[in-house]
PDB file of N, CA and C in Angstrom:
ATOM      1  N   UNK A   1       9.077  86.064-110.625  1.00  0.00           N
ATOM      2  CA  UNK A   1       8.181  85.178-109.905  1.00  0.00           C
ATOM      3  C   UNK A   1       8.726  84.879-108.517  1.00  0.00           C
ATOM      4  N   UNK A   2       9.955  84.654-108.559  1.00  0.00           N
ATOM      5  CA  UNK A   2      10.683  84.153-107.325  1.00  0.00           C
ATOM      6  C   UNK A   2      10.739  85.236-105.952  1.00  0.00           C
ATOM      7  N   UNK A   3      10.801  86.380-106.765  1.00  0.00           N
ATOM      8  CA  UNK A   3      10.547  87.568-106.179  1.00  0.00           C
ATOM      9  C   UNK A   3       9.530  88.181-105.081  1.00  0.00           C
ATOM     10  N   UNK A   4       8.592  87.942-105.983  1.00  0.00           N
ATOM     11  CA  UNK A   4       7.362  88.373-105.677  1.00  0.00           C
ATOM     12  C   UNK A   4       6.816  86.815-104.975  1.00  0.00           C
ATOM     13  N   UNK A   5       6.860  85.929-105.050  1.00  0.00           N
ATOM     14  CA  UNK A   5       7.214  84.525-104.154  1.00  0.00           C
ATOM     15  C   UNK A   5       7.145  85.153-102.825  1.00  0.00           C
ATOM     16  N   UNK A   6       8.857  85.449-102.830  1.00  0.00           N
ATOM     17  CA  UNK A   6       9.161  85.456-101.221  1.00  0.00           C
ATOM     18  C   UNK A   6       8.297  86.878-100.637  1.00  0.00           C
ATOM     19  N   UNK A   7       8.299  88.016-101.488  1.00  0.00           N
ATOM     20  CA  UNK A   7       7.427  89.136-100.915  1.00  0.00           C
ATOM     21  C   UNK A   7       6.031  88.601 -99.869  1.00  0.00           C
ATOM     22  N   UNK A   8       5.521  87.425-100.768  1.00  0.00           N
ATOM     23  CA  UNK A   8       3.940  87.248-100.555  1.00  0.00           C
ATOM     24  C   UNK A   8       3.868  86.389 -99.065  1.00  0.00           C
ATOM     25  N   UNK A   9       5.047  85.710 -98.952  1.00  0.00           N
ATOM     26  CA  UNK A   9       5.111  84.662 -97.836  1.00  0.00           C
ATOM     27  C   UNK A   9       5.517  85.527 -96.576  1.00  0.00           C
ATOM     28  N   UNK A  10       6.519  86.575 -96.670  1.00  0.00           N
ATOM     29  CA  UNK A  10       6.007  87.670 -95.942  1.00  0.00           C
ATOM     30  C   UNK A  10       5.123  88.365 -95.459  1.00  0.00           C
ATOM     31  N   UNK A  11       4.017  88.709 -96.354  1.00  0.00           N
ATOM     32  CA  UNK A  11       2.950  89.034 -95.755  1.00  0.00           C
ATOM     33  C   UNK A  11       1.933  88.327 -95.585  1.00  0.00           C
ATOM     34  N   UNK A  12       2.066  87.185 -95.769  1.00  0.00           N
ATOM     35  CA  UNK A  12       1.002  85.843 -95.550  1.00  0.00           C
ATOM     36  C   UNK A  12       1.462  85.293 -94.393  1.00  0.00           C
ATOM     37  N   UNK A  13       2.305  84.925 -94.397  1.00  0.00           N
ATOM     38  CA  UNK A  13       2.816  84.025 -93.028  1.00  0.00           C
ATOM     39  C   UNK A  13       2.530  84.571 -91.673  1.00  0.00           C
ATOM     40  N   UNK A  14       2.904  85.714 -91.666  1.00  0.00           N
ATOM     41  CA  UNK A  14       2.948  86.534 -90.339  1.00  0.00           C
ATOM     42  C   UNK A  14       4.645  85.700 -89.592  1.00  0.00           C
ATOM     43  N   UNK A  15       3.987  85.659 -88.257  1.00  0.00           N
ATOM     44  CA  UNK A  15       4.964  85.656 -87.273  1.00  0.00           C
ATOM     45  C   UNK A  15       5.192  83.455 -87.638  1.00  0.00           C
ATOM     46  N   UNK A  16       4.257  83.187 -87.837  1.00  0.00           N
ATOM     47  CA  UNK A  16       4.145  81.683 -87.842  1.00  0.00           C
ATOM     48  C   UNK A  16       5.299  80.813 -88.728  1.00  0.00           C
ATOM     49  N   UNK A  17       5.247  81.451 -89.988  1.00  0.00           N
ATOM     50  CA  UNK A  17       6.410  81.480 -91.212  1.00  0.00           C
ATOM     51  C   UNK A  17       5.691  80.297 -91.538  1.00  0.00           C
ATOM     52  N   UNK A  18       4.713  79.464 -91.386  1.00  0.00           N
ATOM     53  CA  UNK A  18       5.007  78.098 -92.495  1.00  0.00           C
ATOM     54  C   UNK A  18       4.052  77.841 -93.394  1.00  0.00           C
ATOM     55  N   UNK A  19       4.012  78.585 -93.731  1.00  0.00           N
ATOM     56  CA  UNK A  19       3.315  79.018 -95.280  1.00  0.00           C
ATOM     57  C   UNK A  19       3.460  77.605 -96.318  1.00  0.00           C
ATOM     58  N   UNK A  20       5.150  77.311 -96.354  1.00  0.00           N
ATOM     59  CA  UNK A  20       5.564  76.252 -97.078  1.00  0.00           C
ATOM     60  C   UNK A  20       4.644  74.876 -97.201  1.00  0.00           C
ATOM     61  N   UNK A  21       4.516  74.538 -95.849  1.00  0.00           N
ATOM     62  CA  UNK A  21       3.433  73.298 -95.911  1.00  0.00           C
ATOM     63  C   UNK A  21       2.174  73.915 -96.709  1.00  0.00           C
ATOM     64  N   UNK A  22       1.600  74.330 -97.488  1.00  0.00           N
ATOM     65  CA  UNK A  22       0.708  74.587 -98.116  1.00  0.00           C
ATOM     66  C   UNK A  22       0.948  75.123 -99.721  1.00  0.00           C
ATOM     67  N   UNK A  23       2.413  75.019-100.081  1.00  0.00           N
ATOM     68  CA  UNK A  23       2.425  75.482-101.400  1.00  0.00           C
ATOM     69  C   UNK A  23       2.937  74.298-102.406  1.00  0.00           C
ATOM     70  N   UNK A  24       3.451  74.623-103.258  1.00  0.00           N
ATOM     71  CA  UNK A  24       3.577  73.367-104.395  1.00  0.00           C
ATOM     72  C   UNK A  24       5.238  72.597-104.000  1.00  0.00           C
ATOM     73  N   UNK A  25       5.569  71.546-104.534  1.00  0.00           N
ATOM     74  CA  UNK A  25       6.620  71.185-104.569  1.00  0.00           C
ATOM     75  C   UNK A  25       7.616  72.126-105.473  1.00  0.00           C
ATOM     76  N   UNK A  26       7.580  73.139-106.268  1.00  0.00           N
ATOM     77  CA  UNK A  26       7.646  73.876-106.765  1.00  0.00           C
ATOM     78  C   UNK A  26       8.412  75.107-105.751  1.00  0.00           C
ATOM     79  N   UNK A  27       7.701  75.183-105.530  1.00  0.00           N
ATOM     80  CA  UNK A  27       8.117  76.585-104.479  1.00  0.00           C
ATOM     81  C   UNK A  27       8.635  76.657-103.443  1.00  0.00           C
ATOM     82  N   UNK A  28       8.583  74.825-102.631  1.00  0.00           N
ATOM     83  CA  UNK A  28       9.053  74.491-101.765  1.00  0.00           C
ATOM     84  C   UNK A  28      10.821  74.060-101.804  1.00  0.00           C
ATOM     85  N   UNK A  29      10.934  74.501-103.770  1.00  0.00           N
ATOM     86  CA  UNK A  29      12.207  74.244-103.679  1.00  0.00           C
ATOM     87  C   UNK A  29      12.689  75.514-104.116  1.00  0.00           C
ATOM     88  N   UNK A  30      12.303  76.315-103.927  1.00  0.00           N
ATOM     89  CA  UNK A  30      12.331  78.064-104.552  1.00  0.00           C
ATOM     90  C   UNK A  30      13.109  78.388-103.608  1.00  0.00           C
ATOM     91  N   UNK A  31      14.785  78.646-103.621  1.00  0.00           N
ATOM     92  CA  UNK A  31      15.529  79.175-102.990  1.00  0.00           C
ATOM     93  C   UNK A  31      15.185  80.423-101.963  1.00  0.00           C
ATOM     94  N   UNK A  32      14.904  81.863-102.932  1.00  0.00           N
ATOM     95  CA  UNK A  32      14.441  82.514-102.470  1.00  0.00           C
ATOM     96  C   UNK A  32      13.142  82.435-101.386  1.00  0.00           C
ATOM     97  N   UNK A  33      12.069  81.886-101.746  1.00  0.00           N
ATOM     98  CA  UNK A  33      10.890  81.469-100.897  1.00  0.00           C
ATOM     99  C   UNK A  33      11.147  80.565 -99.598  1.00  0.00           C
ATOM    100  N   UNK A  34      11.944  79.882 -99.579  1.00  0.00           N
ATOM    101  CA  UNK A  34      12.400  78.956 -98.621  1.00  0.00           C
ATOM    102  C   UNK A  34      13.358  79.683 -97.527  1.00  0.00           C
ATOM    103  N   UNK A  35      14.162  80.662 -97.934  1.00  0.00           N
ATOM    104  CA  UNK A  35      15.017  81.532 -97.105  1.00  0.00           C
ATOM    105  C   UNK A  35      14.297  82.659 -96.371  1.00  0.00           C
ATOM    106  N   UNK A  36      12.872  83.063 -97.530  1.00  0.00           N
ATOM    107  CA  UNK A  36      12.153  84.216 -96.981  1.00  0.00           C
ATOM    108  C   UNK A  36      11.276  83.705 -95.346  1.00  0.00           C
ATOM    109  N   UNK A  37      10.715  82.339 -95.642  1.00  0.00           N
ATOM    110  CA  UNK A  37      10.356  81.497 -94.799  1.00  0.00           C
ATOM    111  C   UNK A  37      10.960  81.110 -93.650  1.00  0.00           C
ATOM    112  N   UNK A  38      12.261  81.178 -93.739  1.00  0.00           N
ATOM    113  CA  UNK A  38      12.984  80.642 -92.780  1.00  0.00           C
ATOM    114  C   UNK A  38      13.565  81.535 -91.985  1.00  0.00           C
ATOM    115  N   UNK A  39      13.040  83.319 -92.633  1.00  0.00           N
ATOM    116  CA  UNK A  39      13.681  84.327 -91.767  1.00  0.00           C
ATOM    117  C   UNK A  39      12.671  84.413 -90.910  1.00  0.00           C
ATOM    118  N   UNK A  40      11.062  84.111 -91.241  1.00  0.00           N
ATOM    119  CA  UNK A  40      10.136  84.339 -90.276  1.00  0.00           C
ATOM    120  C   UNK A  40       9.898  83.447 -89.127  1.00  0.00           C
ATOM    121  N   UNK A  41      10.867  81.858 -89.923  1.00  0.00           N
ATOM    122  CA  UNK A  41      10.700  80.525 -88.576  1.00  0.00           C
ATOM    123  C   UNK A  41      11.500  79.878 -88.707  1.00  0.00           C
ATOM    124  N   UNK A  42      12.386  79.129 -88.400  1.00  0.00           N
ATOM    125  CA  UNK A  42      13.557  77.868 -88.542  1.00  0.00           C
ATOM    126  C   UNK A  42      12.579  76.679 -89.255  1.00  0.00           C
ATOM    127  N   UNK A  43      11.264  76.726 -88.379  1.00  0.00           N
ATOM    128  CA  UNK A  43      10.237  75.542 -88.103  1.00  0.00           C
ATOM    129  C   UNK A  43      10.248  75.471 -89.658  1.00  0.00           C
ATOM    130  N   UNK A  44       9.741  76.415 -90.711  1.00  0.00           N
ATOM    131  CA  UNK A  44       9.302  76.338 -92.374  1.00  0.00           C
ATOM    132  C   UNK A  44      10.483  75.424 -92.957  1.00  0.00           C
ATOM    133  N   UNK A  45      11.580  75.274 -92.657  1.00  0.00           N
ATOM    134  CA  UNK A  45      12.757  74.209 -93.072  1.00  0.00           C
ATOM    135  C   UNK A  45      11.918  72.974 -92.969  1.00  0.00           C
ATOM    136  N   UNK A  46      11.538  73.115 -92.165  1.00  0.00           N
ATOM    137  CA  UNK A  46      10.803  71.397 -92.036  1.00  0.00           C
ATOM    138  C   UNK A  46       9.941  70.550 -93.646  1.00  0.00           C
ATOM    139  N   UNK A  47       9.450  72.097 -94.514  1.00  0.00           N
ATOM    140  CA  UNK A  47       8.444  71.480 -95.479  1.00  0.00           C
ATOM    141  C   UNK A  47       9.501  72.047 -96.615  1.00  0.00           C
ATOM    142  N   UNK A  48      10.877  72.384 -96.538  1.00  0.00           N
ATOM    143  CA  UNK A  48      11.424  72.976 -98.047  1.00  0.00           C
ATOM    144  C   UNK A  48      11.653  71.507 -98.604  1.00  0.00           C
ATOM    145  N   UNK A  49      12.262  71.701-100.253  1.00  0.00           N
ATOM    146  CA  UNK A  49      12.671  70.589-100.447  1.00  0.00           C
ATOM    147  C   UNK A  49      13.522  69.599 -99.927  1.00  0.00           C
ATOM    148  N   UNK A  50      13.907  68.297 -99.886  1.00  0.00           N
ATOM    149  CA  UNK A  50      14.791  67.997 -99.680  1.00  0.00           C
ATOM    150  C   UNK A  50      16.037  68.011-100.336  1.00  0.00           C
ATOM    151  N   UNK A  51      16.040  68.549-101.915  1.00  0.00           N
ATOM    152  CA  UNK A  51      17.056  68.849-102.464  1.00  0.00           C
ATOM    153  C   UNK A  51      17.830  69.974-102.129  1.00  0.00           C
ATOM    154  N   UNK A  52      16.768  70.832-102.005  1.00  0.00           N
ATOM    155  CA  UNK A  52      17.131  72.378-101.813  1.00  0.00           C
ATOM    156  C   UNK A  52      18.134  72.444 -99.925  1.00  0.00           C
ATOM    157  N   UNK A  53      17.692  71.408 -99.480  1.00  0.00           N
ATOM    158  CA  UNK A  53      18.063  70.970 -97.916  1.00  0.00           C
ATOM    159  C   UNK A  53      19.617  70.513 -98.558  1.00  0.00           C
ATOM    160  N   UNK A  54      20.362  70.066 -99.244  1.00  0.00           N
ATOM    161  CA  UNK A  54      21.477  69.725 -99.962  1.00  0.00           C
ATOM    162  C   UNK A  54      22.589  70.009-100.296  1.00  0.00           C
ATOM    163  N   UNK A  55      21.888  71.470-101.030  1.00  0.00           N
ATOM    164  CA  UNK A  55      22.960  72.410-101.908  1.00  0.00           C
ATOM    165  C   UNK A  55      23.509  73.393-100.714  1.00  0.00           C
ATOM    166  N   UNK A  56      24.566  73.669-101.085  1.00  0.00           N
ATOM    167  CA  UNK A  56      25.589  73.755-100.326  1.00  0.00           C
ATOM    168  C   UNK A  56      25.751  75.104-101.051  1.00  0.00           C
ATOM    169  N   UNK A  57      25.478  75.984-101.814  1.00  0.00           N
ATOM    170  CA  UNK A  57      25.097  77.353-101.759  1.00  0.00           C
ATOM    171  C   UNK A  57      23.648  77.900-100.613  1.00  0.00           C
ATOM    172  N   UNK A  58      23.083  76.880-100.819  1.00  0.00           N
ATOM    173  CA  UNK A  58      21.758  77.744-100.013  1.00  0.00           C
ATOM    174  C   UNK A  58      22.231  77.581 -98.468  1.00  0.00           C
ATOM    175  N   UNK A  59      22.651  76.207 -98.207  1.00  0.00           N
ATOM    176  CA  UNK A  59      23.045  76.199 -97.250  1.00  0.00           C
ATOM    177  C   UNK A  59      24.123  77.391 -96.480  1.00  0.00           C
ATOM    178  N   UNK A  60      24.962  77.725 -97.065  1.00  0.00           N
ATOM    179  CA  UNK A  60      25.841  78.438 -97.067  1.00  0.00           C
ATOM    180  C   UNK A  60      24.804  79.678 -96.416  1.00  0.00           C
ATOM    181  N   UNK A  61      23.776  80.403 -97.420  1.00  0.00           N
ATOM    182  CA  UNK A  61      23.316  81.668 -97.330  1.00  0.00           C
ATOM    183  C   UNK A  61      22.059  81.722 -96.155  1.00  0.00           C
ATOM    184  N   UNK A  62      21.418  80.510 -96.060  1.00  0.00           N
ATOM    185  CA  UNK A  62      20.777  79.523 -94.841  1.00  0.00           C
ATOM    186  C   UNK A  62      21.757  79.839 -92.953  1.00  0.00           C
ATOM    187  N   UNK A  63      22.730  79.181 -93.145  1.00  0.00           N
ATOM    188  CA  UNK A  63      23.460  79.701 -91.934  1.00  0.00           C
ATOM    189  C   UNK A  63      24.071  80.778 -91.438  1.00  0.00           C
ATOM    190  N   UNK A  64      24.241  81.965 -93.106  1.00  0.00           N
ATOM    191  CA  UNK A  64      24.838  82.939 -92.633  1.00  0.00           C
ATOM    192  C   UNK A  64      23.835  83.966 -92.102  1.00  0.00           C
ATOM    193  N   UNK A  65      22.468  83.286 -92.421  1.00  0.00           N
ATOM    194  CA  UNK A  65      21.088  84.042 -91.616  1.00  0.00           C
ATOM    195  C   UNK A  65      20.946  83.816 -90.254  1.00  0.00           C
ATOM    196  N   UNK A  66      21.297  82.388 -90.175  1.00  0.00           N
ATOM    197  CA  UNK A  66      20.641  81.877 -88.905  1.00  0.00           C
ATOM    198  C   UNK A  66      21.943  80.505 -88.702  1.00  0.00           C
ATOM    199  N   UNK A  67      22.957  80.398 -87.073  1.00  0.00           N
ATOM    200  CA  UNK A  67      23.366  79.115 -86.843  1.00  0.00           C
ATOM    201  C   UNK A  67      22.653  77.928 -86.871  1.00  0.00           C
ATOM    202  N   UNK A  68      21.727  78.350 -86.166  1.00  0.00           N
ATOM    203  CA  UNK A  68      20.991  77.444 -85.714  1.00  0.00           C
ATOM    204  C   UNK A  68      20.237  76.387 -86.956  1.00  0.00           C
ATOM    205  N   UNK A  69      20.278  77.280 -88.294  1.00  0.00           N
ATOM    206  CA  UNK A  69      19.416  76.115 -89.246  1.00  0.00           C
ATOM    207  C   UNK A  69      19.878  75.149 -89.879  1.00  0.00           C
ATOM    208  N   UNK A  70      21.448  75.358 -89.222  1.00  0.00           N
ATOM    209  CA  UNK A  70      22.473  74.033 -89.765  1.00  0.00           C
ATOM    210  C   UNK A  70      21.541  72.812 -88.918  1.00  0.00           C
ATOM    211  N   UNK A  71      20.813  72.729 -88.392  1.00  0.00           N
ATOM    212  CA  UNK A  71      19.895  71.406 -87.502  1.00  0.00           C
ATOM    213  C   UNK A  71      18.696  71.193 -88.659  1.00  0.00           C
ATOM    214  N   UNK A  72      18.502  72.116 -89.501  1.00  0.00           N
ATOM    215  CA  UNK A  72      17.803  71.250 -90.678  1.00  0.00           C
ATOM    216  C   UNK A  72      18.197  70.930 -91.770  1.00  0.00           C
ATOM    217  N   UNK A  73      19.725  70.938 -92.017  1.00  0.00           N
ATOM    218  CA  UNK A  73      20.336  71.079 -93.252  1.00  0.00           C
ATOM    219  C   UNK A  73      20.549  69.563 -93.246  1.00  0.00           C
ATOM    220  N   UNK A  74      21.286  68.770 -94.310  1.00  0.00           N
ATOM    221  CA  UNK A  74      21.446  67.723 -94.904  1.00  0.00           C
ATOM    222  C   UNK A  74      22.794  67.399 -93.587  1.00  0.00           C
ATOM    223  N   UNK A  75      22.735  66.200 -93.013  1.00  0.00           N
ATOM    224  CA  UNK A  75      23.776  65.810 -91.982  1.00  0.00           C
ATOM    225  C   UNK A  75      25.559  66.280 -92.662  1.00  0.00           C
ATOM    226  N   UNK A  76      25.480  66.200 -93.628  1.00  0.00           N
ATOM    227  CA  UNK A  76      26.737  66.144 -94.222  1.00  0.00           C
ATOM    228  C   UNK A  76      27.377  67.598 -94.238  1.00  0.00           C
ATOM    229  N   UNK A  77      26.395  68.367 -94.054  1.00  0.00           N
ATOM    230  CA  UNK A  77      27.336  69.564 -93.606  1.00  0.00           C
ATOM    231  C   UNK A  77      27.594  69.756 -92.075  1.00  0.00           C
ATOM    232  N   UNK A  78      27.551  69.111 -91.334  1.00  0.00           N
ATOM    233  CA  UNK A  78      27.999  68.759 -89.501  1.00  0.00           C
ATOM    234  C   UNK A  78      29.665  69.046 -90.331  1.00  0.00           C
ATOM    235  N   UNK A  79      30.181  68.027 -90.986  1.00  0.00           N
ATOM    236  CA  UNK A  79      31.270  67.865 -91.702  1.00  0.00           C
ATOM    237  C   UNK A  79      32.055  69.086 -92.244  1.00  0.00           C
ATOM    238  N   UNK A  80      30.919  70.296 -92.885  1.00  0.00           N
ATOM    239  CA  UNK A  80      31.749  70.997 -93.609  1.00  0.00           C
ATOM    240  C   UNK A  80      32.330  72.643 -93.120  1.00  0.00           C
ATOM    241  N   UNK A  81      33.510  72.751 -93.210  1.00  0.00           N
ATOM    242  CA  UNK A  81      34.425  73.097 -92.617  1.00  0.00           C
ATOM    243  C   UNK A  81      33.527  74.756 -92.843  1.00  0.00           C
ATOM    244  N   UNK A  82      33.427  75.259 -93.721  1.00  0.00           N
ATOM    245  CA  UNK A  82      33.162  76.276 -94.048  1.00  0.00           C
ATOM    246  C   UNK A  82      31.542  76.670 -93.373  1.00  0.00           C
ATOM    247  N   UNK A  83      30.535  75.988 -93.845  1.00  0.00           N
ATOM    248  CA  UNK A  83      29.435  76.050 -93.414  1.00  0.00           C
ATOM    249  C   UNK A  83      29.259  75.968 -91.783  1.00  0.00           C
ATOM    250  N   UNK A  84      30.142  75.348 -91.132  1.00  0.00           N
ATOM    251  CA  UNK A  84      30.353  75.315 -89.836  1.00  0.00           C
ATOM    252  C   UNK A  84      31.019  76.537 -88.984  1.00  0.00           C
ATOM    253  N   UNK A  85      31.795  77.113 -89.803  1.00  0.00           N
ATOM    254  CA  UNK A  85      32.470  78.630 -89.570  1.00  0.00           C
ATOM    255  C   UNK A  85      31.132  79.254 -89.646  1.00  0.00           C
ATOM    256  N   UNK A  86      30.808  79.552 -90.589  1.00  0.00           N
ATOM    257  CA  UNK A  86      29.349  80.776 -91.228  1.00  0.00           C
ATOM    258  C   UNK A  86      28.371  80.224 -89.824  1.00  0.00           C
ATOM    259  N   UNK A  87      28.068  79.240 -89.474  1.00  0.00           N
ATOM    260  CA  UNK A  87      26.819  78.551 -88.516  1.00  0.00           C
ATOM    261  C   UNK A  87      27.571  79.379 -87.203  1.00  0.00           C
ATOM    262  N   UNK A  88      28.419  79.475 -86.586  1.00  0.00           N
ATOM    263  CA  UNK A  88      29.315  79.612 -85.564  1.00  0.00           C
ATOM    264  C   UNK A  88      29.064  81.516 -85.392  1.00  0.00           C
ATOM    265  N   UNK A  89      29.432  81.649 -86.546  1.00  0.00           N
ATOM    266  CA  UNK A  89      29.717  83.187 -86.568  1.00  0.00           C
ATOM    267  C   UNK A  89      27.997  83.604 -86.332  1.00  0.00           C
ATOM    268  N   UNK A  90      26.805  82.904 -86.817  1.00  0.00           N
ATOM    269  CA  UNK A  90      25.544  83.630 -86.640  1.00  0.00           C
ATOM    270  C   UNK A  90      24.907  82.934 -85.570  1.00  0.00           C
ATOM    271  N   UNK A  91      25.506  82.542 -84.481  1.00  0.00           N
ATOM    272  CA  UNK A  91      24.795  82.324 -83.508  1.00  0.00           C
ATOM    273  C   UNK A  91      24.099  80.768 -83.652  1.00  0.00           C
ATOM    274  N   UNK A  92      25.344  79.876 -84.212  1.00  0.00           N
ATOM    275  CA  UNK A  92      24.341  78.433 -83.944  1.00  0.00           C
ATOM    276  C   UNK A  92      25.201  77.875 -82.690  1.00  0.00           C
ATOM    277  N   UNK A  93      24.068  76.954 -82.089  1.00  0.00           N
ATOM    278  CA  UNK A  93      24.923  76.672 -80.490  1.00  0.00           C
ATOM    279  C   UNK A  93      25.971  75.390 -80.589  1.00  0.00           C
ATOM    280  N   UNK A  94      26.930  75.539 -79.786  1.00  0.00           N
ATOM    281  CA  UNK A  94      27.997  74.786 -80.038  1.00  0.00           C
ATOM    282  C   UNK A  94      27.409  73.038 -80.722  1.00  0.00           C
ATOM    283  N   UNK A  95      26.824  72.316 -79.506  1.00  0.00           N
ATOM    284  CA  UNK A  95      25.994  71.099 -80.045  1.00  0.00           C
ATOM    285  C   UNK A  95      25.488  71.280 -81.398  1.00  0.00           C
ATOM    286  N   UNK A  96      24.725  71.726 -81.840  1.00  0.00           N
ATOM    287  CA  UNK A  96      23.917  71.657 -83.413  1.00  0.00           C
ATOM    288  C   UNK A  96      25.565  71.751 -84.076  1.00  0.00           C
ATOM    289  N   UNK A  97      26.069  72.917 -84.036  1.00  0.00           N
ATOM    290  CA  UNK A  97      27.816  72.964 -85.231  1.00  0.00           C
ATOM    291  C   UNK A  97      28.154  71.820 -84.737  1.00  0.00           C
ATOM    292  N   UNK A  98      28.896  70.596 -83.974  1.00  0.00           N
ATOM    293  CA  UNK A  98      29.385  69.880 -83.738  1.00  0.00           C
ATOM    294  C   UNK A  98      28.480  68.749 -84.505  1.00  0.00           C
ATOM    295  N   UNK A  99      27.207  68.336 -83.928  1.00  0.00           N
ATOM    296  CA  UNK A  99      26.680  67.084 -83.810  1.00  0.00           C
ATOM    297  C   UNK A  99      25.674  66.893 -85.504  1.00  0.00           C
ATOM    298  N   UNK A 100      25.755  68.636 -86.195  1.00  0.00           N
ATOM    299  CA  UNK A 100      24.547  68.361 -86.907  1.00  0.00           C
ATOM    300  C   UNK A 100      23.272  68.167 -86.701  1.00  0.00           C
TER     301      UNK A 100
END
Protein backbone atom coordinates (compact mmCIF):
# COMPACT_ATOMS: atom_id res chain seq x y z
CA UNK A 1 0.00 0.00 0.00
CA UNK A 2 2.72 2.32 1.10
CA UNK A 3 4.26 1.65 -2.08
CA UNK A 4 2.01 2.18 -4.47
CA UNK A 5 1.04 5.40 -2.05
CA UNK A 6 4.12 7.15 -2.89
CA UNK A 7 4.08 5.88 -6.77
CA UNK A 8 0.54 7.67 -7.12
CA UNK A 9 1.60 11.08 -5.48
CA UNK A 10 4.15 11.09 -8.11
CA UNK A 11 2.10 11.06 -10.76
CA UNK A 12 -0.65 13.11 -9.26
CA UNK A 13 1.16 15.88 -7.85
CA UNK A 14 3.17 16.93 -10.74
CA UNK A 15 5.70 19.67 -10.17
CA UNK A 16 3.35 21.26 -7.22
CA UNK A 17 3.98 18.11 -4.73
CA UNK A 18 1.08 18.89 -2.27
CA UNK A 19 -1.06 16.32 -2.82
CA UNK A 20 -0.79 15.78 1.13
CA UNK A 21 -3.27 18.57 2.00
CA UNK A 22 -5.94 16.48 0.44
CA UNK A 23 -5.34 12.95 1.76
CA UNK A 24 -6.22 11.24 5.09
CA UNK A 25 -4.47 11.68 8.38
CA UNK A 26 -3.42 8.32 7.55
CA UNK A 27 -1.19 8.88 4.80
CA UNK A 28 -0.16 12.08 5.94
CA UNK A 29 1.75 10.07 8.38
CA UNK A 30 2.93 7.42 5.73
CA UNK A 31 6.64 7.71 5.85
CA UNK A 32 7.12 6.69 2.49
CA UNK A 33 4.27 9.11 1.00
CA UNK A 34 5.48 12.06 2.90
CA UNK A 35 9.21 11.68 1.60
CA UNK A 36 7.78 10.92 -1.98
CA UNK A 37 6.05 14.41 -1.50
CA UNK A 38 8.73 16.14 -0.26
CA UNK A 39 11.04 15.09 -3.21
CA UNK A 40 8.55 16.93 -5.50
CA UNK A 41 8.27 20.16 -2.82
CA UNK A 42 9.77 21.05 0.68
CA UNK A 43 6.24 23.09 0.73
CA UNK A 44 4.16 19.18 1.19
CA UNK A 45 6.09 19.09 4.82
CA UNK A 46 3.77 21.66 5.72
CA UNK A 47 0.52 19.04 5.74
CA UNK A 48 2.68 15.64 6.95
CA UNK A 49 2.00 14.55 10.33
CA UNK A 50 3.16 16.15 13.14
CA UNK A 51 4.39 12.99 14.59
CA UNK A 52 5.97 11.80 11.59
CA UNK A 53 7.69 15.69 11.75
CA UNK A 54 9.41 14.00 15.16
CA UNK A 55 10.95 10.79 14.47
CA UNK A 56 14.27 11.07 14.12
CA UNK A 57 14.63 8.15 11.55
CA UNK A 58 12.55 9.98 8.96
CA UNK A 59 14.10 12.90 9.82
CA UNK A 60 17.38 11.52 9.35
CA UNK A 61 16.29 10.11 5.65
CA UNK A 62 14.25 13.70 5.20
CA UNK A 63 17.67 15.68 5.32
CA UNK A 64 19.78 13.27 3.69
CA UNK A 65 17.34 14.19 0.60
CA UNK A 66 17.16 17.65 1.11
CA UNK A 67 19.24 20.34 3.89
CA UNK A 68 17.01 22.50 3.64
CA UNK A 69 13.89 20.38 5.20
CA UNK A 70 15.56 20.47 8.54
CA UNK A 71 13.23 24.11 8.53
CA UNK A 72 10.22 21.79 8.78
CA UNK A 73 11.38 19.27 11.09
CA UNK A 74 10.51 19.33 14.89
CA UNK A 75 12.88 22.40 16.49
CA UNK A 76 14.72 19.85 18.49
CA UNK A 77 16.70 18.61 15.86
CA UNK A 78 18.47 22.41 15.33
CA UNK A 79 20.15 20.45 18.44
CA UNK A 80 21.00 17.20 16.89
CA UNK A 81 24.42 16.60 16.18
CA UNK A 82 23.97 14.01 13.56
CA UNK A 83 20.92 15.26 11.68
CA UNK A 84 22.75 18.54 11.42
CA UNK A 85 25.87 16.81 9.73
CA UNK A 86 23.37 14.83 7.10
CA UNK A 87 21.38 18.64 6.64
CA UNK A 88 24.99 20.26 5.95
CA UNK A 89 26.27 17.58 3.68
CA UNK A 90 22.82 17.96 1.31
CA UNK A 91 22.85 21.40 0.84
CA UNK A 92 20.89 23.01 3.86
CA UNK A 93 22.01 26.74 4.28
CA UNK A 94 24.13 27.57 7.12
CA UNK A 95 21.07 29.69 9.06
CA UNK A 96 18.26 26.85 8.82
CA UNK A 97 21.41 24.04 10.36
CA UNK A 98 22.18 26.58 13.03
CA UNK A 99 18.82 28.32 13.94
CA UNK A 100 16.32 25.38 13.01
Amino acid sequence: RCRLAARHVGITVGPRGLVLQHVSPDLRADPELVLAAAKVTLEALRYAAPELLQDRDFAMELVRHSGEALAYLHPDFASDREVLLLAGRSGAPTQVAQNG
